[in-house]
N, C-alpha and C. Protein backbone atom coordinates (compact mmCIF):
# COMPACT_ATOMS: atom_id res chain seq x y z
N UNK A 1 -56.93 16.28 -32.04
CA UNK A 1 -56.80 17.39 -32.97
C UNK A 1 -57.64 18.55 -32.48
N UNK A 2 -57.22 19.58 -32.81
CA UNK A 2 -57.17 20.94 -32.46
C UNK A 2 -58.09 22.26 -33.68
N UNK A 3 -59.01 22.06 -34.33
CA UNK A 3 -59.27 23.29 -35.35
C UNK A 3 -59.41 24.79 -34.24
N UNK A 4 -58.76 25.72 -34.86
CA UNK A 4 -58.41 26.96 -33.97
C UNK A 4 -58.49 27.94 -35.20
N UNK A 5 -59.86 29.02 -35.41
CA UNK A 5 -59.75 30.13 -35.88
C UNK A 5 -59.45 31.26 -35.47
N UNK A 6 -59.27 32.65 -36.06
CA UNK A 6 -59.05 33.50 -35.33
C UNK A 6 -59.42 34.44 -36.60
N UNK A 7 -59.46 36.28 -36.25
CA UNK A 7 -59.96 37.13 -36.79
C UNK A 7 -59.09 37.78 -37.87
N UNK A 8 -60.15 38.09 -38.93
CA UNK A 8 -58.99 38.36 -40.00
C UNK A 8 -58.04 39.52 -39.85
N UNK A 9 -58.09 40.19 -38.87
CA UNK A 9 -57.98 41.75 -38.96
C UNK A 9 -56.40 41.52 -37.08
N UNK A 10 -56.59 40.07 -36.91
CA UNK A 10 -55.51 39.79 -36.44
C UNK A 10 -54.34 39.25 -36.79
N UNK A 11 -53.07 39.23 -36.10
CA UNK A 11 -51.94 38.92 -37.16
C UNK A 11 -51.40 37.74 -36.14
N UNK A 12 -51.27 36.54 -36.78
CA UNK A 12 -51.39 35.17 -36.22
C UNK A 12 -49.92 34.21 -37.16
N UNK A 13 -49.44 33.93 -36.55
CA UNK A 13 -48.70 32.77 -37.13
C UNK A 13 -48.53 31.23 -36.81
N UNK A 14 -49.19 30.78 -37.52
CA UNK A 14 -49.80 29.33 -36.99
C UNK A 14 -48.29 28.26 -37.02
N UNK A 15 -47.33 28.51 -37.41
CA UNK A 15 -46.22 27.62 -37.20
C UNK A 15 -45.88 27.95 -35.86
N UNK A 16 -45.28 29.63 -35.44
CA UNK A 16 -45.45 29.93 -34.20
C UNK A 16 -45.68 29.20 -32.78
N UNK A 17 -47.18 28.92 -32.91
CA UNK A 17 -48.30 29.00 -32.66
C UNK A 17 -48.03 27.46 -31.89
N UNK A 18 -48.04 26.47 -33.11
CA UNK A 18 -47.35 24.96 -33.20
C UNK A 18 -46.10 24.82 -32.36
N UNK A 19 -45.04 25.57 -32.54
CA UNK A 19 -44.09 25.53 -32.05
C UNK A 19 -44.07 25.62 -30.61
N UNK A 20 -44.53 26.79 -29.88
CA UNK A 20 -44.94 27.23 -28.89
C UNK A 20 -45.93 26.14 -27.60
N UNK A 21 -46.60 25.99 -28.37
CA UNK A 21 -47.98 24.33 -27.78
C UNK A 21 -47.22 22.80 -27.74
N UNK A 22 -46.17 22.66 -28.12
CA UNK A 22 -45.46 21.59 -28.70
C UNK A 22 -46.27 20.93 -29.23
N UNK A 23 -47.21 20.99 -30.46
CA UNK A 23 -47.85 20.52 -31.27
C UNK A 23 -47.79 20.56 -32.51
N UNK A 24 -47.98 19.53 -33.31
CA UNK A 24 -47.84 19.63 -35.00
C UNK A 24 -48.88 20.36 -35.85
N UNK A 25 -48.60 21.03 -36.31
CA UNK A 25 -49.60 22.13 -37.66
C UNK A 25 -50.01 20.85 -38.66
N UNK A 26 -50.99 20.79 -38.56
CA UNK A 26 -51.43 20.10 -39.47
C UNK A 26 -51.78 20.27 -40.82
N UNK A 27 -52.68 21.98 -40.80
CA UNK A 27 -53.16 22.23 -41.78
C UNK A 27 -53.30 23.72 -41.72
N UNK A 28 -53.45 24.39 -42.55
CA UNK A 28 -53.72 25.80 -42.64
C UNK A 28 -54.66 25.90 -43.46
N UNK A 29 -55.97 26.42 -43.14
CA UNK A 29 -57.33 26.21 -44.20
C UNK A 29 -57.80 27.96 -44.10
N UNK A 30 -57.46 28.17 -45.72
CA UNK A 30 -58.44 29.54 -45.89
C UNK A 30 -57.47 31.04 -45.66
N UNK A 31 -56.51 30.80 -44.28
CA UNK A 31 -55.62 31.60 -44.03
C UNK A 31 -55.83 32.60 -42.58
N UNK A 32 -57.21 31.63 -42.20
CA UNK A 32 -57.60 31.95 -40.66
C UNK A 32 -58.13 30.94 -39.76
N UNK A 33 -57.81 29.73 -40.65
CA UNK A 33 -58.03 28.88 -39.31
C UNK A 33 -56.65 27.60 -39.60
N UNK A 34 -56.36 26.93 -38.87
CA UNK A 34 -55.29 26.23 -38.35
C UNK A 34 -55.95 24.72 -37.82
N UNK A 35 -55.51 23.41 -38.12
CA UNK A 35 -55.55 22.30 -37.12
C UNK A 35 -53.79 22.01 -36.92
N UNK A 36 -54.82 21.68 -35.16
CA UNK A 36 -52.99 21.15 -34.67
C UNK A 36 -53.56 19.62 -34.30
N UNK A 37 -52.39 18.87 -34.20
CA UNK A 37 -52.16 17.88 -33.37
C UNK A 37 -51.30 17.72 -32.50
N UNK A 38 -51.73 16.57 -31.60
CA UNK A 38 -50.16 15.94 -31.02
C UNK A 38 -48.64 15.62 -31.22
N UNK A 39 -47.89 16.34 -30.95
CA UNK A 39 -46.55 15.47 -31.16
C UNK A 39 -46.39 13.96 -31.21
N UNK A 40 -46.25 13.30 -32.42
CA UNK A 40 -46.23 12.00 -32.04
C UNK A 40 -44.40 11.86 -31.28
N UNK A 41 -44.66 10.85 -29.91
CA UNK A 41 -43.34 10.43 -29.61
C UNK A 41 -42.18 9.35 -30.62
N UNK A 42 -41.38 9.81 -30.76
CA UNK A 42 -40.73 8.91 -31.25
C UNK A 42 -39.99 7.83 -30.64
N UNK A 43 -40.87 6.33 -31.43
CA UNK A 43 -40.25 4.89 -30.29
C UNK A 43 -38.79 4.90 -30.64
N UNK A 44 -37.99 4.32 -29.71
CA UNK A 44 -36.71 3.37 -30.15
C UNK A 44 -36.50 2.73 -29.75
């Protein structure tokens, strides 16, 4: 896991962000900071 802040006075989109890293958004705390994780693989 990943906690990643950034400045308020920047314009950030943390799904984006997720999308982009191939990583899962975990959380959005406050509205300036972000945890990501790993993609979990999916078994079959």
């Amino acid at each position: 896991m990943v906690k990643i802040k950034w400045l308020r006075s920047t314009d950030v989109d943390p799904a984006g962000i997720a999308t982009a890293c191939k990583a899962e958004l975990v959380q959005t705390r406050g509205g300036r900071t972000m945890v990501l994780a790993r993609q979990r693989k999916i078994s079959r």
